[in-house]
Protein backbone atom coordinates (compact mmCIF):
# COMPACT_ATOMS: atom_id res chain seq x y z
CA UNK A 1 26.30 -14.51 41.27
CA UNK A 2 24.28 -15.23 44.21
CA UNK A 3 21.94 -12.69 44.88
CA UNK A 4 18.71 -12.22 47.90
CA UNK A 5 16.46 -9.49 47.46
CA UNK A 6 14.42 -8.78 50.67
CA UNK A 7 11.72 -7.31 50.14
CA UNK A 8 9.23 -7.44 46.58
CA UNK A 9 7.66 -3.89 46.33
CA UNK A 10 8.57 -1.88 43.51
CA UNK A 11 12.24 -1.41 43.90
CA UNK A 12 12.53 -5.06 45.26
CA UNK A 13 10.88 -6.71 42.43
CA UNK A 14 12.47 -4.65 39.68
CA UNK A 15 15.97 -5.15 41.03
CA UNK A 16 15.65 -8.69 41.70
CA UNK A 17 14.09 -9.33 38.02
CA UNK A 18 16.37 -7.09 36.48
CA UNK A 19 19.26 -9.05 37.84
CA UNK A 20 18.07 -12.19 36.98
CA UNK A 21 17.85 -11.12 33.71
CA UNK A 22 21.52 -10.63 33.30
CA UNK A 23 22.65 -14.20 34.11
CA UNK A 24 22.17 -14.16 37.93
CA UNK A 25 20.60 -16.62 40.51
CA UNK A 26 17.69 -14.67 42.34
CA UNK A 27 15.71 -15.38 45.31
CA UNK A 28 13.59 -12.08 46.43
CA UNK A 29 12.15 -12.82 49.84
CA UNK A 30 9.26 -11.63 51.61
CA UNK A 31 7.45 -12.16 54.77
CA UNK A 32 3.84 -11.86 53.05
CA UNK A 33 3.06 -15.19 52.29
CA UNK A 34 -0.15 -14.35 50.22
CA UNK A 35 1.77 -12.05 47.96
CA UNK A 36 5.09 -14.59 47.31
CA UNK A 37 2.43 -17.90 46.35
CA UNK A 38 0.96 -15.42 44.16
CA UNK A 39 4.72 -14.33 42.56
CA UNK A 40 5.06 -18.12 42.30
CA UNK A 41 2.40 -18.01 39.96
CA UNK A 42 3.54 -15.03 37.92
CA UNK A 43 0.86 -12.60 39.38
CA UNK A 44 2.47 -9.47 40.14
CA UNK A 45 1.46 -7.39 42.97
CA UNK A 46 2.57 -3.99 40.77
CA UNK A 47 1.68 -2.83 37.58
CA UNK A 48 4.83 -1.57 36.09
CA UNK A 49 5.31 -1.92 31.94
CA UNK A 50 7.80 -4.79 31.19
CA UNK A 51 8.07 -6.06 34.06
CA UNK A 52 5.66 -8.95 33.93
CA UNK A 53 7.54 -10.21 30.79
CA UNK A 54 10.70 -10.54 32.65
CA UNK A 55 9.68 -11.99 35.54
CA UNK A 56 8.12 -15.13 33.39
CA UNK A 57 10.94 -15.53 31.72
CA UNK A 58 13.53 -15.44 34.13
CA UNK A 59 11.20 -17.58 36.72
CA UNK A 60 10.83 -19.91 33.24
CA UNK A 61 14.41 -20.41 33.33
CA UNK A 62 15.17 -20.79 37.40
CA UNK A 63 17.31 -17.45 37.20
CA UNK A 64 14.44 -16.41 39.67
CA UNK A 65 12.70 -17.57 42.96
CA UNK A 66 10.39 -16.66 45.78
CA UNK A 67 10.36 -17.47 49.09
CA UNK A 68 9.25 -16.75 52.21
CA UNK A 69 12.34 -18.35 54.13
CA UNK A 70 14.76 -15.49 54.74
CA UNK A 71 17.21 -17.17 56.75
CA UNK A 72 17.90 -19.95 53.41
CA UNK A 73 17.70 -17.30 51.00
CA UNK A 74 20.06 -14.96 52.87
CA UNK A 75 22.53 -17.97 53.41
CA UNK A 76 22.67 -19.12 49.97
CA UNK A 77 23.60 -15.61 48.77
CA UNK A 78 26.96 -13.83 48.17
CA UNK A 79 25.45 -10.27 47.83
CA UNK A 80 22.16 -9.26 49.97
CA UNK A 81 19.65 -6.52 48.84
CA UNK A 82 17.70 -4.80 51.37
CA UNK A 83 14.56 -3.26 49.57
CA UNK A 84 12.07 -3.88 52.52
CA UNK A 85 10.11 -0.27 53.07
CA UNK A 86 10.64 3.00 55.00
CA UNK A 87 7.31 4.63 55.62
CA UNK A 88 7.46 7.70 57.53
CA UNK A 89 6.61 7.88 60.97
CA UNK A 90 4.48 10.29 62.17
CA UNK A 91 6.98 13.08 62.93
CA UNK A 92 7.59 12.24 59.15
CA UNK A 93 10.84 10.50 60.11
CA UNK A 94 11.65 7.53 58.05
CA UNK A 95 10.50 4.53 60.10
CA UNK A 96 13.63 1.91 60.04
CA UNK A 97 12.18 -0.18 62.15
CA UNK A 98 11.67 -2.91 58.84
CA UNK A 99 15.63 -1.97 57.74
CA UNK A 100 17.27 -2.93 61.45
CA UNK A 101 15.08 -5.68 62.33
CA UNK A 102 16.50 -7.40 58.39
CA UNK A 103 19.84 -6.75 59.40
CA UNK A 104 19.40 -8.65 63.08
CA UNK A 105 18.03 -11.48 60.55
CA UNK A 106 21.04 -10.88 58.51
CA UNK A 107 23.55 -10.72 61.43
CA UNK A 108 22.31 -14.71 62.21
CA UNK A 109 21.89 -16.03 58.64
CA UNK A 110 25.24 -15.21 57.00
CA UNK A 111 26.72 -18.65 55.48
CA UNK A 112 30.00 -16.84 53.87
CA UNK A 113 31.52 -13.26 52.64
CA UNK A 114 28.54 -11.12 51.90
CA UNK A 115 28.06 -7.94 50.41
CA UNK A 116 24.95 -6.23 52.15
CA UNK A 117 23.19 -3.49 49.90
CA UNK A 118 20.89 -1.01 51.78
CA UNK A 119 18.49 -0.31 48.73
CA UNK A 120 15.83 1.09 50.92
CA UNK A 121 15.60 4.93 50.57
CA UNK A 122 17.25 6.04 54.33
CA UNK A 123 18.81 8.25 56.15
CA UNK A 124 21.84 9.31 56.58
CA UNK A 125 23.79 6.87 59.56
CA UNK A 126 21.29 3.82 58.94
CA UNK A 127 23.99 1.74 56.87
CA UNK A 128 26.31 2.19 59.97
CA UNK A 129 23.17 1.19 62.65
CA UNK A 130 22.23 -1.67 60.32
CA UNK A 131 26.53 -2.63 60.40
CA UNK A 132 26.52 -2.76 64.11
CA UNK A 133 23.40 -4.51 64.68
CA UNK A 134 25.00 -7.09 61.71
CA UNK A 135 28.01 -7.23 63.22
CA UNK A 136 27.03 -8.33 66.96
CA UNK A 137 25.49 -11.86 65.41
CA UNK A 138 27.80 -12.34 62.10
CA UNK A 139 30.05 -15.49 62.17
CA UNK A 140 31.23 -14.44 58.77
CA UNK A 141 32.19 -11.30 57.23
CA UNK A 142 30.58 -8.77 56.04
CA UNK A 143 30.51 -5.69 53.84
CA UNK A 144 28.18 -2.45 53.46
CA UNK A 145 27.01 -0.73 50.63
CA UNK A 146 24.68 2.09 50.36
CA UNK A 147 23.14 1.57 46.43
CA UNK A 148 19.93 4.24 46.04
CA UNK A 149 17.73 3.98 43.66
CA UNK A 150 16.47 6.01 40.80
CA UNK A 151 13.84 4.11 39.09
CA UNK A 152 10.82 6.09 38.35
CA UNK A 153 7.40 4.06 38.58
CA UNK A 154 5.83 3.52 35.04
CA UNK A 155 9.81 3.14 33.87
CA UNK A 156 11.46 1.52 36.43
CA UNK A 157 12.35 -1.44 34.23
CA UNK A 158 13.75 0.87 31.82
CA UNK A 159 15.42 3.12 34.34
CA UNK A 160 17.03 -0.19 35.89
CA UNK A 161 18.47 -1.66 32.76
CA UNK A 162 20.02 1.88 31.31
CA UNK A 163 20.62 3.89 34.21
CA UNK A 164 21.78 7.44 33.94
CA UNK A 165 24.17 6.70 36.71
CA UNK A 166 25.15 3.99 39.78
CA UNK A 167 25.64 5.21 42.95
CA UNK A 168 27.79 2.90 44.89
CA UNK A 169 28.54 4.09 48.38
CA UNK A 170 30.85 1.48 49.57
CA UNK A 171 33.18 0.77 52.74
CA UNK A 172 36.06 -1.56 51.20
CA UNK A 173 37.78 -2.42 48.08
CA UNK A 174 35.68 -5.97 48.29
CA UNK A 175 31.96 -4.43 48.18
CA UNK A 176 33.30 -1.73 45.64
CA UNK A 177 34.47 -4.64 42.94
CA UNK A 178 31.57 -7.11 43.71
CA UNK A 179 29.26 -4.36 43.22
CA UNK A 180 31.36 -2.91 39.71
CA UNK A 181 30.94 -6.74 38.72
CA UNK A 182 27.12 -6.93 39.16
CA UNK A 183 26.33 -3.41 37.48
CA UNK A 184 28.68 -4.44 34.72
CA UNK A 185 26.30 -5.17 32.00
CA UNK A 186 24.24 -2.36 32.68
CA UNK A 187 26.80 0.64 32.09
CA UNK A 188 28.49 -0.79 29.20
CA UNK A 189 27.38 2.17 27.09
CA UNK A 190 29.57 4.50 29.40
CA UNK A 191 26.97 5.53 31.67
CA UNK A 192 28.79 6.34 34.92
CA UNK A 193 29.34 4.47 38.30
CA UNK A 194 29.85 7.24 41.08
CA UNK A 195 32.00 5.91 43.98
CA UNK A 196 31.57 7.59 47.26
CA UNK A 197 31.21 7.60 50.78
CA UNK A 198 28.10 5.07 52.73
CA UNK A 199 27.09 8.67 53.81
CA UNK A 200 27.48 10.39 50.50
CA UNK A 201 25.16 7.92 48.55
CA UNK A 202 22.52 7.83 51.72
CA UNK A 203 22.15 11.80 51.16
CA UNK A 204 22.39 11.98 47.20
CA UNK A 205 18.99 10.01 47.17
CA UNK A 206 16.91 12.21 49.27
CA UNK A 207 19.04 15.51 47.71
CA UNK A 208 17.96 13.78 44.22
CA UNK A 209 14.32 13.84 45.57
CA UNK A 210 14.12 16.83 47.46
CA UNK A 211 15.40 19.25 44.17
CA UNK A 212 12.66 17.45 41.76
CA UNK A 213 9.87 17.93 44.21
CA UNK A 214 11.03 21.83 44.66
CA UNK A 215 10.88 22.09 40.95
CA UNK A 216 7.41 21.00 39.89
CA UNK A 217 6.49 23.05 43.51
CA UNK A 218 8.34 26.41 41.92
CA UNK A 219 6.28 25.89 39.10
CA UNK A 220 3.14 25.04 39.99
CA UNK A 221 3.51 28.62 42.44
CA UNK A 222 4.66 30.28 38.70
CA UNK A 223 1.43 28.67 37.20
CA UNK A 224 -1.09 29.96 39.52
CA UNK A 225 0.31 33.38 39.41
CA UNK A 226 0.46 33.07 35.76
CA UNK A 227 -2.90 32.86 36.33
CA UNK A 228 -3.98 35.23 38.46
CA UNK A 229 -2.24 37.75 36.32
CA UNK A 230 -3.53 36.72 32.55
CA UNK A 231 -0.02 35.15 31.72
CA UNK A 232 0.14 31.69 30.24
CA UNK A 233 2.37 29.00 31.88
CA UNK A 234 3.03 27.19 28.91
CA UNK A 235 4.29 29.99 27.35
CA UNK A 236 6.81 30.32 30.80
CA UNK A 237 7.52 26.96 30.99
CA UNK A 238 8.68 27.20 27.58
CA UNK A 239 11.02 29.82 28.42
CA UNK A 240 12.58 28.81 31.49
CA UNK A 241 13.44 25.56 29.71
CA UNK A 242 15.25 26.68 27.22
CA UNK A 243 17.33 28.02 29.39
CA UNK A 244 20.12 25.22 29.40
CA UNK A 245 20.99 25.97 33.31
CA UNK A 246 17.98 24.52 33.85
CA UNK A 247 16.35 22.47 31.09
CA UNK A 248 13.19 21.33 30.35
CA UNK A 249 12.37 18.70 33.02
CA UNK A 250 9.68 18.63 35.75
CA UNK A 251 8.65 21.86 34.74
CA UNK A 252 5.35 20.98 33.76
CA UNK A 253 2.56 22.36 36.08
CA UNK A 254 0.12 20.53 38.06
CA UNK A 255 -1.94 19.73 41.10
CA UNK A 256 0.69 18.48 43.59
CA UNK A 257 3.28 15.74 43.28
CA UNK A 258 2.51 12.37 45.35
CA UNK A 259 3.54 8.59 44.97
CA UNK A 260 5.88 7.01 47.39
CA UNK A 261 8.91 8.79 46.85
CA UNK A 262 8.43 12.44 46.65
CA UNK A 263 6.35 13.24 49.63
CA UNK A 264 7.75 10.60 51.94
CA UNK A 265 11.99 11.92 51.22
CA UNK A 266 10.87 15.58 51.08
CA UNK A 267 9.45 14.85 54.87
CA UNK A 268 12.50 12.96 56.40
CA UNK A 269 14.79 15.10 54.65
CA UNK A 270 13.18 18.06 56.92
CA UNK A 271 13.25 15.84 59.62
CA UNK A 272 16.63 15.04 59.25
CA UNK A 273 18.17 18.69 59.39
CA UNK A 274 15.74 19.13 62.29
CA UNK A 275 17.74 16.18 64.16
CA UNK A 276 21.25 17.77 62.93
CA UNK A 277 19.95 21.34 64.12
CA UNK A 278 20.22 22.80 60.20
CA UNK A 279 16.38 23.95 59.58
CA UNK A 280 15.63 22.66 55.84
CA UNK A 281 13.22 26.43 55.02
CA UNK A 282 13.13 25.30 51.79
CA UNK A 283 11.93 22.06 51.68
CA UNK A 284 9.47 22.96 54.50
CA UNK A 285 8.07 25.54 52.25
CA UNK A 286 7.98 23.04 49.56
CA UNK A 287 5.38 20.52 51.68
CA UNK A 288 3.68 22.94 52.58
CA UNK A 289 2.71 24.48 48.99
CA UNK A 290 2.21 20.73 47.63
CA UNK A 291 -0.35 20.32 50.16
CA UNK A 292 -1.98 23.17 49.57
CA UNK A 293 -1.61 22.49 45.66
CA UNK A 294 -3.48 19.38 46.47
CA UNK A 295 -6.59 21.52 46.53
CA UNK A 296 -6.42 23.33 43.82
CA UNK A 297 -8.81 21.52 41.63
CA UNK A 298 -11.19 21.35 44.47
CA UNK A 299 -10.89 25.23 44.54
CA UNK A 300 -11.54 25.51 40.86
CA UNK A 301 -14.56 22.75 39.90
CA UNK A 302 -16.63 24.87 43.27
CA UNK A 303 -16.03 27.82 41.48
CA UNK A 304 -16.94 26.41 38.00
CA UNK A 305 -20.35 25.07 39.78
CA UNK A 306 -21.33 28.13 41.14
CA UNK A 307 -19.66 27.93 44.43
CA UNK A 308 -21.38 24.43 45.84
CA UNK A 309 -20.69 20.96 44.79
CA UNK A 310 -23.60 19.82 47.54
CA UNK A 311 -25.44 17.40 45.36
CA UNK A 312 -23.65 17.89 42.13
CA UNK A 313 -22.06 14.51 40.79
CA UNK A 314 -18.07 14.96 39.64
CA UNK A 315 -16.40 12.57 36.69
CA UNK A 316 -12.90 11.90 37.58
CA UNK A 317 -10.38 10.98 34.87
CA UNK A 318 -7.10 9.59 36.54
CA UNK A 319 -6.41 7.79 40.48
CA UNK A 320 -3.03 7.18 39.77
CA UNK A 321 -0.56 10.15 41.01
CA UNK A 322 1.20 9.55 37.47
CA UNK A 323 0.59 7.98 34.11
CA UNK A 324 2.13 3.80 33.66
CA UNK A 325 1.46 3.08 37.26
CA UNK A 326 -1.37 1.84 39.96
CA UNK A 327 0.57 3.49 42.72
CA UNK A 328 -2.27 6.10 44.22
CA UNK A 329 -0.34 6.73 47.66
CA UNK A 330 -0.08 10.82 48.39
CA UNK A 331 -2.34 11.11 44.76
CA UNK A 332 -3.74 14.20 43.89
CA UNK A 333 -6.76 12.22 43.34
CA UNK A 334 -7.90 10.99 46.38
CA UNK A 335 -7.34 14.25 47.86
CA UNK A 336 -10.11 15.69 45.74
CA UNK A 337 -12.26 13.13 45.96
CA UNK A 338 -12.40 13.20 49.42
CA UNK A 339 -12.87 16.97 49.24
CA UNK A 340 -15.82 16.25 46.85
CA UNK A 341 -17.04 14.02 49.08
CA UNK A 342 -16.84 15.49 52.32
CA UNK A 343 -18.66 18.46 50.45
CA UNK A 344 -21.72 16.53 49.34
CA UNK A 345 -20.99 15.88 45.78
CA UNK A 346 -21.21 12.30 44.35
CA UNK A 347 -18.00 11.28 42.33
CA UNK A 348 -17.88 8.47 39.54
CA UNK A 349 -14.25 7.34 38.79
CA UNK A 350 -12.21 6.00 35.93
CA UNK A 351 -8.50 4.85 35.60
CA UNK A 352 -6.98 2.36 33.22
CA UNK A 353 -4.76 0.53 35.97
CA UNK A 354 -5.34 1.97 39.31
CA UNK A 355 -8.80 1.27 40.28
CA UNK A 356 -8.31 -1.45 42.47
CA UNK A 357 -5.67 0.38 44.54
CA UNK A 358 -7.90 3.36 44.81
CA UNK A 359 -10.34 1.11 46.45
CA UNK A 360 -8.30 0.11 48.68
CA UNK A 361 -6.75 2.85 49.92
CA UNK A 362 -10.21 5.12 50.15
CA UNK A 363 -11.68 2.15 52.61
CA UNK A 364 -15.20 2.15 53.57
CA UNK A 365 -15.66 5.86 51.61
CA UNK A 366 -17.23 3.38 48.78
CA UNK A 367 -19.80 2.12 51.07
CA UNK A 368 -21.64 5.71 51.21
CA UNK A 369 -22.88 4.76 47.51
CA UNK A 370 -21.71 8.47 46.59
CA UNK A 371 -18.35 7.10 44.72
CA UNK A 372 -18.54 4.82 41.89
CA UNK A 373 -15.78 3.35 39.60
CA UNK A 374 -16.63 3.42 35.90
CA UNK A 375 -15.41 1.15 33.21
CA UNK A 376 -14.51 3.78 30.62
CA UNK A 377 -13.54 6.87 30.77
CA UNK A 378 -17.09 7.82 28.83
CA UNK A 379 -19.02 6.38 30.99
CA UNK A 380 -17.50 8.44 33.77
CA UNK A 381 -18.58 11.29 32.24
CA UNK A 382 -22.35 10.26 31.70
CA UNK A 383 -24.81 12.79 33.34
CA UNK A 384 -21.85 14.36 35.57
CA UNK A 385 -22.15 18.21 36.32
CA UNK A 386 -17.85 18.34 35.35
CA UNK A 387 -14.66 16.56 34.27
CA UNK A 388 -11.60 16.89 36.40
CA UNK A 389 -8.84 15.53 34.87
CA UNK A 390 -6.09 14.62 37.45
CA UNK A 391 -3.46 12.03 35.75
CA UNK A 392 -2.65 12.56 32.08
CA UNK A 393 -2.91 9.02 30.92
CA UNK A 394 -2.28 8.84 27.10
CA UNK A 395 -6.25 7.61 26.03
CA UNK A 396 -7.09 11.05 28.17
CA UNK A 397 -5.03 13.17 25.92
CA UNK A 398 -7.42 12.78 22.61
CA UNK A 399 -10.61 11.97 23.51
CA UNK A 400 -13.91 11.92 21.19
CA UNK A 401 -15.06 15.58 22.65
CA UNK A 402 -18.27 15.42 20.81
CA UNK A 403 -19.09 12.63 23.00
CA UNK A 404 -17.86 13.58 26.02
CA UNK A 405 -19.87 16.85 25.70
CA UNK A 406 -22.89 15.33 24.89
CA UNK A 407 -22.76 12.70 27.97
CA UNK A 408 -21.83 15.73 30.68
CA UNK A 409 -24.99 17.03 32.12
CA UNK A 410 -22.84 20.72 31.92
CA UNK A 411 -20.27 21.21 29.68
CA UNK A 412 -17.68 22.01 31.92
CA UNK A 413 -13.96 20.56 32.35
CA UNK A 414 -11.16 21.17 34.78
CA UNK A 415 -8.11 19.75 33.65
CA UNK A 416 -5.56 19.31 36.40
CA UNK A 417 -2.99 18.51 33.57
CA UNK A 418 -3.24 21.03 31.17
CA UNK A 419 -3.84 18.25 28.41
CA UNK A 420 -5.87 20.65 25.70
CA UNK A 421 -6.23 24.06 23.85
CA UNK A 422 -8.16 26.52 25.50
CA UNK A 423 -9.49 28.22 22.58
CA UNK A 424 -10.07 24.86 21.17
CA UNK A 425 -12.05 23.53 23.99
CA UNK A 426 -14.35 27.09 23.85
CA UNK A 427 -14.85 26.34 19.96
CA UNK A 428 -16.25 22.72 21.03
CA UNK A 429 -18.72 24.04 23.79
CA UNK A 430 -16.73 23.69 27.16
CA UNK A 431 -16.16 25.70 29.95
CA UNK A 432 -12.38 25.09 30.28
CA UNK A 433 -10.24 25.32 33.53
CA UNK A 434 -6.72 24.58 33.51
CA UNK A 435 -3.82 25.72 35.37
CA UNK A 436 -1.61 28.58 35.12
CA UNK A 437 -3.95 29.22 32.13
CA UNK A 438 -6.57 32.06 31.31
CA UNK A 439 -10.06 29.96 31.59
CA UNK A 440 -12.37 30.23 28.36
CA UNK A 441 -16.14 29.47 28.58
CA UNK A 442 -18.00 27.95 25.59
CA UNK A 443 -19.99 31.53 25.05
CA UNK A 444 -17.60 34.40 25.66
CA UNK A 445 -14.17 35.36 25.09
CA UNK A 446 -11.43 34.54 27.28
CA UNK A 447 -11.53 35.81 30.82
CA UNK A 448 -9.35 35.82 33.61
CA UNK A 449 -9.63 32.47 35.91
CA UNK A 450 -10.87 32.88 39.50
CA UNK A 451 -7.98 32.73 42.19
CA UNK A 452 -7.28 29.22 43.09
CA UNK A 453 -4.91 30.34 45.37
């Protein structure tokens, strides 16, 4: 089959090189010319596990192309993937202007019978908008589908080629077996396709969204009051998921959810039942206890330094807002840095993948000379006055402590991830902060933490 992917971001790539890898003809198409000569050469713009493998291989074997010519690659095509972004706007709206000016270029560069997927995350009524805007420059016919998707950064190769589930909203019998054709090899082991409504499938992604983020939020408002009262969280967590209503699963606690998903649906899903008059209370109370979340570990390395992080110098471990990804947008991370920053401390850095992207999102912030990025994670820690831990990369998870306590200036580490023991971490020396956890210093018993509330 034919296939154009507009659009080479994470979904776009993934998609496009996930389909090629199943026997079809790929061209994914974007307008940034810098980043398509550099797919040409195999240099990805993403770091996502896997995917770099498949891309070489499939571009090896002329299963997959880039270009920059949308109206060729969109003519050559029998099925049309739109994967171009949705940012939000500032009303935190999803901003479609990128989905309906594709579909105008769409409209004028059907060659045949196309199937035209809407993979960006929208909502509800933009598959219809992006129809009638098709439909008024189509000399050919056309059919919609609304196809969300699921793929979590860090597995979104994975996630693509053994779903848990296809959504397929579809508005004929044509895009429904076209579709069932092209997802084929990927449900053979009985995974299910869900047929529904354009409208159904445009909702189920943000709904999907929307109940994850409201989880980790539940919990990380359990956690600090787990705190504040001498409980332990793990010990809760525990218990809630055993519970098989509710299952283990995003219950771990935290300091805020970010990335590009999360924190962008949560927002136009709130902004959506504002537009239909049905106030989402939930959700709203949601962003607003991530953001405050957000600050937590701020909250907690002042009150480990006495109160004022004016001159003190900070080692961060983790700039990605998860583990298997550069993606830093809405991290955790930046947050407090900037919050160190703006405070007077000095920060030195360290992340495996996402350095570069960190750069580039914090701007001229590096310029100050009071952020640094460090090779290692130990050399982060060299002559720092505390450890924050924000992403729970797998080399952060067993470090050598011995070292790490001999390179910080103070022994003291606030781990945003709740990676270690707490007794353990007294026994080594450290004054150990965690969340939803009683904090331990190196030279006393166990004490209840200060409110990080």
């Amino acid at each position: 089959m034919n296939v154009a992917i507009i659009g080479t971001g994470y979904v776009g790539l993934v998609v496009g090189a996930c389909l090629a890898e199943t026997g079809n003809d790929v061209c994914c198409v974007d307008i940034d010319e810098h980043k398509i000569a550099r797919l040409k050469q195999n240099i990805l713009p993403i770091f996502e596990p896997g995917l770099d493998q498949i891309v070489q291989r499939n571009a090896a074997l002329s299963r997959l192309s880039f270009s920059t010519d949308l109206h060729a690659a969109i003519g050559a095509a029998s099925v049309v993937f739109v994967a171009v972004g949705t940012p939000p706007d500032e009303d935190g709206s999803a901003d479609l202007s990128h989905v309906l000016a594709v579909a105008e270029v769409i409209g004028r560069s059907i060659q045949r019978e196309t199937i035209v997927v809407i993979k960006s995350t929208v909502p509800v009524g933009t598959s219809a908008k992006a129809a009638a805007i098709i439909s008024r420059h189509a000399a050919h016919p056309f059919h919609m589908c609304s196809n969300p998707e699921f793929l979590k950064e860090g597995a979104a190769v994975e996630d693509f080629m053994r779903p848990d589930r296809v959504v397929l909203g579809v508005d004929s019998e044509r895009a429904r077996d076209v579709m069932a054709e092209l997802y084929a090899p990927f449900v053979r082991t009985g995974k299910p396709v869900l047929y529904m409504s354009i409208a159904s499938a445009e909702l189920a992604k943000y709904a999907c969204n929307a109940m994850l983020a409201t989880r980790i939020t539940l919990m990380n408002e359990v956690a600090n009051l787990a705190e504040r009262v001498g409980a332990n969280v793990d010990e809760v967590r525990r218990a809630v998921g055993s519970d098989e209503r509710i299952g283990p699963a995003f219950l771990f606690p935290g300091p805020g959810y970010g990335g590009s998903c999360f924190p962008k649906d949560v927002k136009a899903l709130i902004r959506s039942g504002t537009s239909a008059q049905v106030p989402m209370r939930v959700l709203t109370s949601v962003d607003e206890t991530n953001t405050r979340q957000k600050r937590l570990l701020f909250t907690k390395l002042s009150a480990a330094l006495g109160g004022d992080v004016s001159g003190r110098r900070v080692a961060i471990w983790g700039l990605a807002f998860k583990p298997q990804t550069d993606d830093v947008r809405e991290s955790p991370s930046l947050t407090l840095i900037r919050d160190l920053l703006d405070a007077g401390a000095s920060v030195v850095a360290h992340d495996p993948v996402a350095t570069r992207s960190a750069r580039e999102c914090l701007g001229c912030v590096g310029d100050e000379g009071r952020i640094t990025f460090a090779g290692t994670s130990y050399e982060a820690t060299v002559g720092a006055d505390a450890l924050a831990i924000v992403t729970d990369w797998n080399e952060y998870r067993n470090p050598n402590f011995r070292r790490v306590r001999q390179s910080l200036a103070r022994p003291v580490i606030v781990d945003g991830r709740n990676l270690y023991d707490p007794a353990q971490m007294a026994a080594l020396g450290f004054d150990y902060h965690s969340i939803g956890r009683v904090s331990v210093l190196s030279s006393a018993t166990p004490r209840a933490a200060e409110s990080a509330a």
